[in-house]
C-alpha atoms as a PDB file:
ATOM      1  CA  UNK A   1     163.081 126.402 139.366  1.00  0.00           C
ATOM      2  CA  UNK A   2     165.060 125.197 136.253  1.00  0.00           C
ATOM      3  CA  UNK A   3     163.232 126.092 132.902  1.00  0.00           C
ATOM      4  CA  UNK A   4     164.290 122.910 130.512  1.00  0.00           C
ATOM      5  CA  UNK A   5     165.934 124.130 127.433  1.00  0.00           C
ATOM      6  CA  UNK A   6     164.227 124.256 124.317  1.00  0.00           C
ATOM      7  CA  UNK A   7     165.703 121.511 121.613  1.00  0.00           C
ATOM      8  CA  UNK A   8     167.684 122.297 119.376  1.00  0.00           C
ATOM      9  CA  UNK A   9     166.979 123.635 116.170  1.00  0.00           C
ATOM     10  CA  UNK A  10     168.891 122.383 113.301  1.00  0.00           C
ATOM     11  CA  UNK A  11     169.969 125.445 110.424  1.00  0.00           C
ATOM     12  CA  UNK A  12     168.262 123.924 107.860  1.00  0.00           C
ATOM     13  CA  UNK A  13     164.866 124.483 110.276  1.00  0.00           C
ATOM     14  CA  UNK A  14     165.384 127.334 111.710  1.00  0.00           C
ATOM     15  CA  UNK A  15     166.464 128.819 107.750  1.00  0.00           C
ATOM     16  CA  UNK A  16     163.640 130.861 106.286  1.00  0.00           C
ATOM     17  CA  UNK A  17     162.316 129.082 102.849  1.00  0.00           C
ATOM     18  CA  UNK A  18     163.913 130.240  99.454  1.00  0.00           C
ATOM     19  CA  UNK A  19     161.259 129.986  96.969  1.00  0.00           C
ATOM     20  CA  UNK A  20     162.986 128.681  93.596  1.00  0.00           C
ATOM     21  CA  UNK A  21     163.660 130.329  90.411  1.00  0.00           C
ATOM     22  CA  UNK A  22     160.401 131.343  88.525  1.00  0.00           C
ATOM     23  CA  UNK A  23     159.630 129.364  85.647  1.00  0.00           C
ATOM     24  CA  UNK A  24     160.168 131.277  82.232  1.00  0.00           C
ATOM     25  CA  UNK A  25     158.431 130.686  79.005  1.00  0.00           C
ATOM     26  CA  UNK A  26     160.484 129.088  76.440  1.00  0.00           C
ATOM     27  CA  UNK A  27     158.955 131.232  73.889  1.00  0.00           C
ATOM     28  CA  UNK A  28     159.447 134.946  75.307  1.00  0.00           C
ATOM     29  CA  UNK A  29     161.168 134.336  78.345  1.00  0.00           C
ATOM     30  CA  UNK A  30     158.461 136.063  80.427  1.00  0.00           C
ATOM     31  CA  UNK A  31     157.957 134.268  84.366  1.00  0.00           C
ATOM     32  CA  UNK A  32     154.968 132.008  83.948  1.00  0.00           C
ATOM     33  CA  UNK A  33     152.731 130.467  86.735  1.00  0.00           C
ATOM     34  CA  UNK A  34     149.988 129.029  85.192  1.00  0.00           C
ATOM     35  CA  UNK A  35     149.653 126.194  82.312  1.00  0.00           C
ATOM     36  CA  UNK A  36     150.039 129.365  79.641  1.00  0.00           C
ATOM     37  CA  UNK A  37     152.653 132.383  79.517  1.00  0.00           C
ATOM     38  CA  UNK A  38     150.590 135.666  80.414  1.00  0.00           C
ATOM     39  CA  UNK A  39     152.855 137.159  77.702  1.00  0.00           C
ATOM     40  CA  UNK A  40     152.785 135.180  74.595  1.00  0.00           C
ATOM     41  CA  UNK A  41     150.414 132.761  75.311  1.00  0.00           C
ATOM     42  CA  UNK A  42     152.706 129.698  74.574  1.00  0.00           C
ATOM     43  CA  UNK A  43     151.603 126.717  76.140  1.00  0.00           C
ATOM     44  CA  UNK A  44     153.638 124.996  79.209  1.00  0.00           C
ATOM     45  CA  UNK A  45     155.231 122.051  77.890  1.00  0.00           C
ATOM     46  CA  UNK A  46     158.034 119.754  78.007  1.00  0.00           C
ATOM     47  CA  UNK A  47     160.974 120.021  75.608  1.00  0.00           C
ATOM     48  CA  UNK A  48     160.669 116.250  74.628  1.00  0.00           C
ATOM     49  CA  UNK A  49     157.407 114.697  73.530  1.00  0.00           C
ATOM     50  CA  UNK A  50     156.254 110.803  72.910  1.00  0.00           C
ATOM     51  CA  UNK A  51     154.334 109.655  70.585  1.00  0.00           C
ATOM     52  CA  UNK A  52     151.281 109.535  72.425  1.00  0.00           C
ATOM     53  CA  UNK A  53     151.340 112.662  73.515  1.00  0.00           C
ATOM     54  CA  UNK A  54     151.772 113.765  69.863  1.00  0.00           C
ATOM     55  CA  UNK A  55     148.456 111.406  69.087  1.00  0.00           C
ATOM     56  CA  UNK A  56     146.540 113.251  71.977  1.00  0.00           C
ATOM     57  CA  UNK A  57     147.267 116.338  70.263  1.00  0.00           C
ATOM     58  CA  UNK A  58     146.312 115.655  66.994  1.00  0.00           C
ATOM     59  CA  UNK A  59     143.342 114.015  68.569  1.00  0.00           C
ATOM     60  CA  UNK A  60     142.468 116.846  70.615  1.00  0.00           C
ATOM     61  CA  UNK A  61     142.823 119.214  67.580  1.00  0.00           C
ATOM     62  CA  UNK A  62     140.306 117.587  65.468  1.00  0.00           C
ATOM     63  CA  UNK A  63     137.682 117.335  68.441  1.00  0.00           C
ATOM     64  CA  UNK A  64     137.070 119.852  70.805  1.00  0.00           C
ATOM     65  CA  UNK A  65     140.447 121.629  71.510  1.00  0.00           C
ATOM     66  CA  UNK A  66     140.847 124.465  69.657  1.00  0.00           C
ATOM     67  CA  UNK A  67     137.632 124.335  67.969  1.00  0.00           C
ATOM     68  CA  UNK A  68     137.553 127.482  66.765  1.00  0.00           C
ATOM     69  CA  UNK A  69     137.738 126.308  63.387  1.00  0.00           C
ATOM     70  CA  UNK A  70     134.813 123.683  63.293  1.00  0.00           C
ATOM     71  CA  UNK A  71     132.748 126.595  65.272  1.00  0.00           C
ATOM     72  CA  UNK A  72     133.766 129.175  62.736  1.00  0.00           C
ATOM     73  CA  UNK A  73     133.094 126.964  59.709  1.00  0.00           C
ATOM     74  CA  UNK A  74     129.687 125.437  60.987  1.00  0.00           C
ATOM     75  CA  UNK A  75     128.913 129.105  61.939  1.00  0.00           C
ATOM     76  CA  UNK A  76     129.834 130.754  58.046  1.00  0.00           C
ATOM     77  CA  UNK A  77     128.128 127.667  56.254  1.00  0.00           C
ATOM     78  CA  UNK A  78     124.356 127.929  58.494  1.00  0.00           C
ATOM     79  CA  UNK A  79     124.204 130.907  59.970  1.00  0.00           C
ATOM     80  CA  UNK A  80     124.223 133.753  57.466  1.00  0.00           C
ATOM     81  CA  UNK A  81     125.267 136.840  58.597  1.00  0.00           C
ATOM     82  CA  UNK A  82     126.067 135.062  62.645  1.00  0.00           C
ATOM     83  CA  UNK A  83     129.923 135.721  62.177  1.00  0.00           C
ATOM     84  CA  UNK A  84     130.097 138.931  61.403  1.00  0.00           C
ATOM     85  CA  UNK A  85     127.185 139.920  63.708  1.00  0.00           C
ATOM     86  CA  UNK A  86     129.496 137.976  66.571  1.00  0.00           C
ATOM     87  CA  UNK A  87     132.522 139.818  65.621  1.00  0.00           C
ATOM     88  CA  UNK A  88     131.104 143.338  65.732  1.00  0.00           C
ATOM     89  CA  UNK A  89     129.349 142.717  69.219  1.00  0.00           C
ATOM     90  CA  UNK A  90     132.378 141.708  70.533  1.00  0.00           C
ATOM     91  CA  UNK A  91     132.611 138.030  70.649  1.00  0.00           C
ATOM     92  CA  UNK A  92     135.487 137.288  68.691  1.00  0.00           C
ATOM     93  CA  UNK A  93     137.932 135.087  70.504  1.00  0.00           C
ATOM     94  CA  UNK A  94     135.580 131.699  69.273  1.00  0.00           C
ATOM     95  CA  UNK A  95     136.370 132.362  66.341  1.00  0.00           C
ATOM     96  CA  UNK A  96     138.793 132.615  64.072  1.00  0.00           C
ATOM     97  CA  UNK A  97     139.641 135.931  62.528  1.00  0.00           C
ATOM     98  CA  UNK A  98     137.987 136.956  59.282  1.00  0.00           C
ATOM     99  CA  UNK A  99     141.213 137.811  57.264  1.00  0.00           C
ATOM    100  CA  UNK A 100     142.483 134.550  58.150  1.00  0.00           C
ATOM    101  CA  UNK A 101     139.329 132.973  57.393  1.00  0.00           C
ATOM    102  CA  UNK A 102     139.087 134.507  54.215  1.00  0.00           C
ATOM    103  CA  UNK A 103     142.745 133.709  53.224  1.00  0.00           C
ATOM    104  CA  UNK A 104     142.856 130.082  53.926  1.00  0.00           C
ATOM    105  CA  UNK A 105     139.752 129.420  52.127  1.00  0.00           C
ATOM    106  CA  UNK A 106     140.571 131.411  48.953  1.00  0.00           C
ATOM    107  CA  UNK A 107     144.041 129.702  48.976  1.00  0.00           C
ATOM    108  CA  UNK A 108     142.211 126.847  49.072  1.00  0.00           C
ATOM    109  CA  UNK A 109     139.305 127.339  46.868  1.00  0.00           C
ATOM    110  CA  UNK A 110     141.806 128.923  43.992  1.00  0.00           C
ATOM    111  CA  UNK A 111     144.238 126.026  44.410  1.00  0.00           C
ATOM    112  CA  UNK A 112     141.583 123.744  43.588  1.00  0.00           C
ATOM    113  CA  UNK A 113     140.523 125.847  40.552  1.00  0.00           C
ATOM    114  CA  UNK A 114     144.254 125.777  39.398  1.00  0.00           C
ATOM    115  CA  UNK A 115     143.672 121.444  38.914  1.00  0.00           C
ATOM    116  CA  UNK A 116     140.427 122.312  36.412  1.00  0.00           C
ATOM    117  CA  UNK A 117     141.469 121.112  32.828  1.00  0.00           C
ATOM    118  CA  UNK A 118     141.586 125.159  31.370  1.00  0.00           C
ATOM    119  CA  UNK A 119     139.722 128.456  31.485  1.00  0.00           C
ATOM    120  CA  UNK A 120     136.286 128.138  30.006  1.00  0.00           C
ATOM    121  CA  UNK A 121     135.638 130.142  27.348  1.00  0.00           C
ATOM    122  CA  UNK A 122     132.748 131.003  24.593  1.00  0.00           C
ATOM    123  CA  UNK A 123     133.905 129.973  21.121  1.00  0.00           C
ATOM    124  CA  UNK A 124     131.783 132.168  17.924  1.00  0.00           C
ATOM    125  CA  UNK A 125     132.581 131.074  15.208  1.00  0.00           C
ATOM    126  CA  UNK A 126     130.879 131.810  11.481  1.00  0.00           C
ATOM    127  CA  UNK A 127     130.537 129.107   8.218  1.00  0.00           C
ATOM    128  CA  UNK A 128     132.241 130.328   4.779  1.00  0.00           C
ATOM    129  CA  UNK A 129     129.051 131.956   3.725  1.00  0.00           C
ATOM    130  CA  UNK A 130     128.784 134.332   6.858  1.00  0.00           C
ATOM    131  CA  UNK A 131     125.038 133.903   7.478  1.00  0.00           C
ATOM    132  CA  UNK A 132     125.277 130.784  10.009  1.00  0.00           C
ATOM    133  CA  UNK A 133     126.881 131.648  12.892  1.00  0.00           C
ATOM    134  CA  UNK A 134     127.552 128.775  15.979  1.00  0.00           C
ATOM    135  CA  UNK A 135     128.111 129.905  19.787  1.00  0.00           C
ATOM    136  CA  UNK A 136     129.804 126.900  21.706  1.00  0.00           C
ATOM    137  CA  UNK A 137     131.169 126.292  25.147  1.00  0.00           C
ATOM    138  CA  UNK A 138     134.336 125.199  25.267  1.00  0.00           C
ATOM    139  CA  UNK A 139     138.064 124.970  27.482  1.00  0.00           C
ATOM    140  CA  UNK A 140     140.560 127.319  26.281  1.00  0.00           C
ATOM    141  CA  UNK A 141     143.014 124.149  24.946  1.00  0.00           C
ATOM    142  CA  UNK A 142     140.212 122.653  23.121  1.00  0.00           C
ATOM    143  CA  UNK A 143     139.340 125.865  21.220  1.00  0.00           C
ATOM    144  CA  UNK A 144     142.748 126.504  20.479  1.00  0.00           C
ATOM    145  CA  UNK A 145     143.404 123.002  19.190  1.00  0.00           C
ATOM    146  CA  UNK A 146     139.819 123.087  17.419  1.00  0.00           C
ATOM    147  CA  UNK A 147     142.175 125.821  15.352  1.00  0.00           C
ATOM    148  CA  UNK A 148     144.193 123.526  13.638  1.00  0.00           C
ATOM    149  CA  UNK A 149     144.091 122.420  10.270  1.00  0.00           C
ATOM    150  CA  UNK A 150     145.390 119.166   8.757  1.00  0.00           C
ATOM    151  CA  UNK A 151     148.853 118.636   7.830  1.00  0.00           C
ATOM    152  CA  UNK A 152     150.026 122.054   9.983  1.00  0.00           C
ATOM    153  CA  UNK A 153     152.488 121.883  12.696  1.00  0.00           C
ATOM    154  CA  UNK A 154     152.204 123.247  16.046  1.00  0.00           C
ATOM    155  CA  UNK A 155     154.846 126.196  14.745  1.00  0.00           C
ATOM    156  CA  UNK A 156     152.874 127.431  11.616  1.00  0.00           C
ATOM    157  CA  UNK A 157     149.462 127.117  13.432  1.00  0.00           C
ATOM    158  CA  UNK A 158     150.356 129.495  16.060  1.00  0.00           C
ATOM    159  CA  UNK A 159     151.861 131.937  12.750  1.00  0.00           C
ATOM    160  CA  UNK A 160     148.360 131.737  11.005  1.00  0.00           C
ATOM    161  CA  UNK A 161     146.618 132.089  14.189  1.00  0.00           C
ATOM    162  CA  UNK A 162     148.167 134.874  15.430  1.00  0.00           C
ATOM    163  CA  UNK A 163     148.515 136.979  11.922  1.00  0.00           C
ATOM    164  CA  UNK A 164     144.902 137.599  12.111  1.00  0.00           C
ATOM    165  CA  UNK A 165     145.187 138.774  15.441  1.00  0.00           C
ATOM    166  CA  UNK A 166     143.304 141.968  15.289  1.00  0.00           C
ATOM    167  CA  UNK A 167     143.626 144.544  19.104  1.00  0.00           C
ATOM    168  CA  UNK A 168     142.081 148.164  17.976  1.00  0.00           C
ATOM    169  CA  UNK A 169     143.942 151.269  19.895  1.00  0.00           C
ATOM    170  CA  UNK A 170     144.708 152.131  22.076  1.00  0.00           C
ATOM    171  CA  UNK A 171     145.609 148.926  23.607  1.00  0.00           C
ATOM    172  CA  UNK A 172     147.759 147.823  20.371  1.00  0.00           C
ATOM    173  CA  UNK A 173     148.898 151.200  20.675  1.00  0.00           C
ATOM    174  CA  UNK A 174     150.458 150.999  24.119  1.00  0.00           C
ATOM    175  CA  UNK A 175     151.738 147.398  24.172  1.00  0.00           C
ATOM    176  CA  UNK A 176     152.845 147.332  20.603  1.00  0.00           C
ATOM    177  CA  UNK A 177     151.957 144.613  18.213  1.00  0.00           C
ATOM    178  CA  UNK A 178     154.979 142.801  18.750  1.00  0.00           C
ATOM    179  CA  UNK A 179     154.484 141.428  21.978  1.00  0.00           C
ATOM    180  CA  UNK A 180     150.910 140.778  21.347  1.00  0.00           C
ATOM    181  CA  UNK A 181     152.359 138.621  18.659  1.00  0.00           C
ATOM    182  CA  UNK A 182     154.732 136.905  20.736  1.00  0.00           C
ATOM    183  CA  UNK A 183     152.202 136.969  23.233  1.00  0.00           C
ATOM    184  CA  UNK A 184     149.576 134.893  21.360  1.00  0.00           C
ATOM    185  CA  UNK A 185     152.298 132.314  20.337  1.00  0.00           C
ATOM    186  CA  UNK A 186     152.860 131.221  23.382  1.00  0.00           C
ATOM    187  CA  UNK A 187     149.386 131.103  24.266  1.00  0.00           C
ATOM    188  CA  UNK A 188     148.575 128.745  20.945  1.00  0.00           C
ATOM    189  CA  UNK A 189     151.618 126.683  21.157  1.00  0.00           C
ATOM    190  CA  UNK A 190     151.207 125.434  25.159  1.00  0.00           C
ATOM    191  CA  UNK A 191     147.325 125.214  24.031  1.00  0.00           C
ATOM    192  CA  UNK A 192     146.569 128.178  26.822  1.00  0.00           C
ATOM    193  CA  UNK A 193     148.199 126.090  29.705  1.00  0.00           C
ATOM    194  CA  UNK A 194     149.966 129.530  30.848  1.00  0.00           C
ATOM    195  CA  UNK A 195     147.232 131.274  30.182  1.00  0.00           C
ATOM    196  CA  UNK A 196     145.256 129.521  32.808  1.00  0.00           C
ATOM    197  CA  UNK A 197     148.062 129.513  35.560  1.00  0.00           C
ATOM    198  CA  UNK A 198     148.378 133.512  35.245  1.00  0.00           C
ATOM    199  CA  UNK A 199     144.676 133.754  35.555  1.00  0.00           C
ATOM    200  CA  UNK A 200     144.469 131.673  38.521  1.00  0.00           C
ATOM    201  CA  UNK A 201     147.749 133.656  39.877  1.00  0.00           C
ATOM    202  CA  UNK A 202     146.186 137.026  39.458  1.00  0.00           C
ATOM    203  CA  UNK A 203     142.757 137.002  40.277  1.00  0.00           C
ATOM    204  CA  UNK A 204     143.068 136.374  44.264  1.00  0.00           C
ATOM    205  CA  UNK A 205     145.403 139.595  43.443  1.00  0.00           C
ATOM    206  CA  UNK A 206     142.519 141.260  42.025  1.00  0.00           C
ATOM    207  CA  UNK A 207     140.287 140.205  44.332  1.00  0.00           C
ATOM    208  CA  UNK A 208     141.645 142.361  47.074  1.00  0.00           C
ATOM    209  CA  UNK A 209     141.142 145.487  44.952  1.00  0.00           C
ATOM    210  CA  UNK A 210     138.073 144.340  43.813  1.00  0.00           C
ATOM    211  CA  UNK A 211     136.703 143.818  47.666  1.00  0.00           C
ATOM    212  CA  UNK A 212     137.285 147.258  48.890  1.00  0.00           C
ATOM    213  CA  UNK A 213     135.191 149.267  45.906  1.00  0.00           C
ATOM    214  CA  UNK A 214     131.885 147.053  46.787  1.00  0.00           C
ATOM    215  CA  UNK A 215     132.950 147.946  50.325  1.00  0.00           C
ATOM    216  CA  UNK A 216     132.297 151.601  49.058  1.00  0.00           C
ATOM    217  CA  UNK A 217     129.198 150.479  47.242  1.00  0.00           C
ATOM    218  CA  UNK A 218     127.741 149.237  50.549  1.00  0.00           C
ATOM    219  CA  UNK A 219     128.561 152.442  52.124  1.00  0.00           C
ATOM    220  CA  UNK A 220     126.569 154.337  49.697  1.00  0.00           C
ATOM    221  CA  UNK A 221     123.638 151.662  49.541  1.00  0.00           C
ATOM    222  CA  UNK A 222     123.566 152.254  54.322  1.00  0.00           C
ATOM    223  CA  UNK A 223     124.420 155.628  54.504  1.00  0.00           C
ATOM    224  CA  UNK A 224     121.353 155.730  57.643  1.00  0.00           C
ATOM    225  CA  UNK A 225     122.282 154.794  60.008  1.00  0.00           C
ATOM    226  CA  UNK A 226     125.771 155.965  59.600  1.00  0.00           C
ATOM    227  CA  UNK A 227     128.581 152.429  59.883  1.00  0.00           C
ATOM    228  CA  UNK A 228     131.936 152.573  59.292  1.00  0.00           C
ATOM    229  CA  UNK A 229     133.566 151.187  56.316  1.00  0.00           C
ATOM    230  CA  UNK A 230     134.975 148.062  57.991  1.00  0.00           C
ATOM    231  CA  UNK A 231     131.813 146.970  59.042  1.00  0.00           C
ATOM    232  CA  UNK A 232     131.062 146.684  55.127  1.00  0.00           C
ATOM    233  CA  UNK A 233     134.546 145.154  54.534  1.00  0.00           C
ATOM    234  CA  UNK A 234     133.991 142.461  56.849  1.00  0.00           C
ATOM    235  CA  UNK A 235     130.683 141.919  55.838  1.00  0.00           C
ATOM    236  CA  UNK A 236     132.115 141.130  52.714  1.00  0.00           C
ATOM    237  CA  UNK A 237     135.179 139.164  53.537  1.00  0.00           C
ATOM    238  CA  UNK A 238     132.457 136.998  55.541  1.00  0.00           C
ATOM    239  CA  UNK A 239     130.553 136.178  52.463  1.00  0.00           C
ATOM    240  CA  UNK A 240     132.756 135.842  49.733  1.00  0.00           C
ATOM    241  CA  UNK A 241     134.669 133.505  52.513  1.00  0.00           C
ATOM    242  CA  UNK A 242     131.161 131.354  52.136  1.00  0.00           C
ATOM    243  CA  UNK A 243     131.560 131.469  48.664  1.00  0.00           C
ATOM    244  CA  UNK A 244     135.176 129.902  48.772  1.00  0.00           C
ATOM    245  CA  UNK A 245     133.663 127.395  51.209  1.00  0.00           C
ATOM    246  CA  UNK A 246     130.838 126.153  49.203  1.00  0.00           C
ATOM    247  CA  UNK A 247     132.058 125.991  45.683  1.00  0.00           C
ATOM    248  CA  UNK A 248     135.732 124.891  47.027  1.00  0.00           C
ATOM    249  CA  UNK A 249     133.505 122.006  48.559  1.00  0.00           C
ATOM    250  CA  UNK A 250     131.557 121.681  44.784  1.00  0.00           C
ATOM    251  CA  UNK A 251     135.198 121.997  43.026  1.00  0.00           C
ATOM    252  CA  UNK A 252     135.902 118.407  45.200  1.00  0.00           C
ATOM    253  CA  UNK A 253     132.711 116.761  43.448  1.00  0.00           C
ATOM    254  CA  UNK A 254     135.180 116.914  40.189  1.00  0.00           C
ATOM    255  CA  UNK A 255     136.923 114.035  41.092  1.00  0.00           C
ATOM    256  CA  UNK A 256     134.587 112.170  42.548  1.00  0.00           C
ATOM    257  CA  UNK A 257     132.032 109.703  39.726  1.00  0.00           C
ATOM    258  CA  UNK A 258     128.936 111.520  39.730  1.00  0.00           C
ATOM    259  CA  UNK A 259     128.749 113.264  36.437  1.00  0.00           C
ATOM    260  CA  UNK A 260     125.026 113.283  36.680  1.00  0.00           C
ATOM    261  CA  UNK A 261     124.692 114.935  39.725  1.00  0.00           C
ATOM    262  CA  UNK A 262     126.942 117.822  39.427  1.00  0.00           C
ATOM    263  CA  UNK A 263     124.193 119.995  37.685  1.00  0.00           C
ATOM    264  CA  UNK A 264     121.716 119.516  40.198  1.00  0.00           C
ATOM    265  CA  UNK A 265     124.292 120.041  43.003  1.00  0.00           C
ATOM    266  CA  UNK A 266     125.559 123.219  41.050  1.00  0.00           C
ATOM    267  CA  UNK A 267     121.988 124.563  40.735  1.00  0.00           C
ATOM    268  CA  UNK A 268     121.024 123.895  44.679  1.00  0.00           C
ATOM    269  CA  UNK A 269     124.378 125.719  45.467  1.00  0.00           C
ATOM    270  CA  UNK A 270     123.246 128.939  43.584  1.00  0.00           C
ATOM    271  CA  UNK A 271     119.872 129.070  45.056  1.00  0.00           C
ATOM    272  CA  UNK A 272     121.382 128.620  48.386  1.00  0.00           C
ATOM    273  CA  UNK A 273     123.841 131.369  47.504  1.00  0.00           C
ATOM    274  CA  UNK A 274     121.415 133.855  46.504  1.00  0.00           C
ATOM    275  CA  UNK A 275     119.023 132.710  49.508  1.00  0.00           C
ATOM    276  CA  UNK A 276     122.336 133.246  51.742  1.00  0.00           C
ATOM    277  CA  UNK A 277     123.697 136.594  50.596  1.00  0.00           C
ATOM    278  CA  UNK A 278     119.990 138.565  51.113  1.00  0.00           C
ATOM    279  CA  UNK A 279     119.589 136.433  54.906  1.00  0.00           C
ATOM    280  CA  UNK A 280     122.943 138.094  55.701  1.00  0.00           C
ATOM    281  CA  UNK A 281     122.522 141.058  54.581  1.00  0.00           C
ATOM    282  CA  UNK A 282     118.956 141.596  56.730  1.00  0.00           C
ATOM    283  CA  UNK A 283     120.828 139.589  59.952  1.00  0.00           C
ATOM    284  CA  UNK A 284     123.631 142.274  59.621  1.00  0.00           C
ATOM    285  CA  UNK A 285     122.119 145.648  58.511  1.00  0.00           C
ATOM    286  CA  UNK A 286     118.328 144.588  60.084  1.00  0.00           C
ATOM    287  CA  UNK A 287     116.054 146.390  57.097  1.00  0.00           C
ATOM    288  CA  UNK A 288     113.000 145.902  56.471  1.00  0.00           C
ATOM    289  CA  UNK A 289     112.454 142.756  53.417  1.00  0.00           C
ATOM    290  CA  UNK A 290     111.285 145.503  50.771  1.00  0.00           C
ATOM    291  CA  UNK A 291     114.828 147.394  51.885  1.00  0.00           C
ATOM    292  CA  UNK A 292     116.779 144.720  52.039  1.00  0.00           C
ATOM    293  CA  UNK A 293     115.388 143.047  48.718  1.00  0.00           C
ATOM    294  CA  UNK A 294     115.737 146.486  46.372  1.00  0.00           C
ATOM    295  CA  UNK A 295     119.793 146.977  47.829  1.00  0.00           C
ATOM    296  CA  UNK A 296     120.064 143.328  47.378  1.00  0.00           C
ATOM    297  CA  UNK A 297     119.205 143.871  43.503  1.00  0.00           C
ATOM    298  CA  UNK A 298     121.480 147.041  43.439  1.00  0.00           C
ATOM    299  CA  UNK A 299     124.377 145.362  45.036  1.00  0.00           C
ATOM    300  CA  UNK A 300     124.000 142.537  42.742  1.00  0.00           C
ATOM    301  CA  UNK A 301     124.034 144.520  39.180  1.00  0.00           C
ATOM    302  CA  UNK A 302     127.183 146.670  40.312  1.00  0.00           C
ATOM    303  CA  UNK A 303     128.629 143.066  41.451  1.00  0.00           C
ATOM    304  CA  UNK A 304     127.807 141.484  38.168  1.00  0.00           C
ATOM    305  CA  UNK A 305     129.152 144.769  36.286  1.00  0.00           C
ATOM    306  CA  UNK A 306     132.376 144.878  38.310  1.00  0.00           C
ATOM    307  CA  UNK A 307     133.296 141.518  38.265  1.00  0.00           C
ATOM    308  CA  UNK A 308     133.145 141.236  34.381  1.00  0.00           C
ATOM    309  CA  UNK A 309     135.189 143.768  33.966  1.00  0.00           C
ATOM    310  CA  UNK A 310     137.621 142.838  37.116  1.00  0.00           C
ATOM    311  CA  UNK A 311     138.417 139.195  35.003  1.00  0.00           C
ATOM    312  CA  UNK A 312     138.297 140.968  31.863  1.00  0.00           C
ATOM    313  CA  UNK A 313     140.839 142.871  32.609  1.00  0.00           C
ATOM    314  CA  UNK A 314     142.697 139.682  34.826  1.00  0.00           C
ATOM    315  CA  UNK A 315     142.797 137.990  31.686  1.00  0.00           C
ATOM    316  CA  UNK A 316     144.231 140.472  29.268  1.00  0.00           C
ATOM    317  CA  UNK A 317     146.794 141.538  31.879  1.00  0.00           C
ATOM    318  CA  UNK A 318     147.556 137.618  32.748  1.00  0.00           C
ATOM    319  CA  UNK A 319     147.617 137.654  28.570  1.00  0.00           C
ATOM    320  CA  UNK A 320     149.863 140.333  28.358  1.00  0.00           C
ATOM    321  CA  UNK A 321     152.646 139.561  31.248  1.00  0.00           C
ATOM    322  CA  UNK A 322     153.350 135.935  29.941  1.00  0.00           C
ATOM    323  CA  UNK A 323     155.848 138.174  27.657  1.00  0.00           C
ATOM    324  CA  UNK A 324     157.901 140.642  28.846  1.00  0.00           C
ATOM    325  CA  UNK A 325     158.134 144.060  27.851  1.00  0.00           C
ATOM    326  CA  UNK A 326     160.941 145.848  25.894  1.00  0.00           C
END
């Protein structure tokens, strides 16, 4: 009995499959098999885009891809104290991370400050008689031109101004009273327009000394139970990122035409500010009200202290570098 032969098999059957090349990330090179690289986390994408799929994009951005920042920013503006309270259980990847969060908005919030018309400052002034004295609010360029008399150029206004510039020691001492001279010149003759920039320049610098001593405040103020410094750090880069957020948003009302409205609206914003700070402070730290209410009052004094003397100091330095030295 004759066993029929088997048909043939052609090579390309009977060949065992190659698999193909893996594909590799464009960004890191690293073999990817899913729709992101395990290694970067670059998305999988084609080299050439249309413009819908660059439309899609955008649109998906500003809607629910991605949405860390809408969840973040909703989360900082309602929830007082949520965000850092997320980020210390754990739960961080929804949302975006506090030094970021804190940079963009103060980038923000100062570049908005740089458009306002001039530093505000407290003008004293005294009549010829020295018994009537008048305290007025005023910008920096309208005090200085306030300074002029009639007839008087720019050049021999800044002279007379600056003559009867008196700086005690030890200050006049170390920076010598030539470059204060030279120094308030400039400031009168540009009517304190680089004055204003070099404030605006140097306080974010400030700022990021300025955080870390109320960070060791805080760690005095919760010694029980025992936290580590960060925790207060955070805490505070949470907050004062509120505080960007808020008054950034106020800083917009400028150019909008609702003079009236802008004191109320300033107001609200401070009572919801000091209502904000002491929620966040009990959501974090979880005190008792009495607790949280007398540290709230301590923190706030050594706030109000340090921060006078952080832009006091911002503004004489900002003062003093628009010359340089010998």
């Amino acid at each position: 009995m004759t066993v029929p032969a088997a048909p043939p098999v052609s090579q390309a059957a009977a060949a065992p499959e190659v698999a193909g090349p893996p594909v590799c990330c464009a960004n890191c090179g690293a073999p990817i098999t899913g729709r992101y690289c395990s290694a970067c986390g670059q998305r999988v994408e084609d080299s050439v885009h249309s413009l819908r799929f660059f439309l899609g994009e955008a649109l998906e951005d500003l809607t629910h891809a991605d949405s860390r920042l809408w969840r973040t920013l909703t989360a900082l503006f309602m929830r007082p104290g949520d965000l850092t309270c997320e980020f210390l259980s754990g739960r961080r990847a929804r949302y975006l991370p506090p030094v970021r969060l804190y940079l963009v908005l103060s980038v923000a919030f100062f570049l908005l400050a740089s458009l306002a018309p001039s530093v505000g400052v407290v003008v004293i002034s005294m009549d010829d008689s020295g018994k009537s004295v008048r305290v007025q609010s005023s910008t920096l360029d309208q005090a200085i031109a306030g300074l002029s008399k009639p007839s008087e150029t720019d050049q021999q206004r800044a002279e007379r101004v600056c003559k009867s510039l008196n700086i005690e020691a030890p200050l006049r001492v170390l920076l010598g009273p030539q470059r204060l001279a030279a120094t308030c010149r400039r400031v009168v003759l540009d009517s304190g327009r680089s004055l204003t920039e070099a404030i605006v320049h140097n306080v974010p610098r400030a700022m990021f000394l300025f955080l870390p001593l109320i960070a060791l405040v805080m760690k005095l103020l919760y010694l029980r139970p025992r936290r580590y410094y960060v925790e207060h750090l955070l805490f505070l880069l949470h907050n004062h990122s509120f505080v960007f957020l808020l008054f950034g948003l106020l800083g917009v009302l400028r150019f909008l035409p609702i003079d009236g409205a802008r004191a109320v609206l300033f107001l609200a914003a401070m009572l919801y500010t000091i209502g904000y700070l002491y929620r966040a402070m009990r959501r974090v730290y979880g005190e008792s009200r009495l607790s949280t209410a007398l540290k709230y009052v301590l923190l706030s004094l050594t706030y109000a202290v340090s921060a006078v003397l952080m832009f006091g100091l911002t503004f004489v330095y900002s003062a003093l570098t628009l010359v340089p030295g010998p």
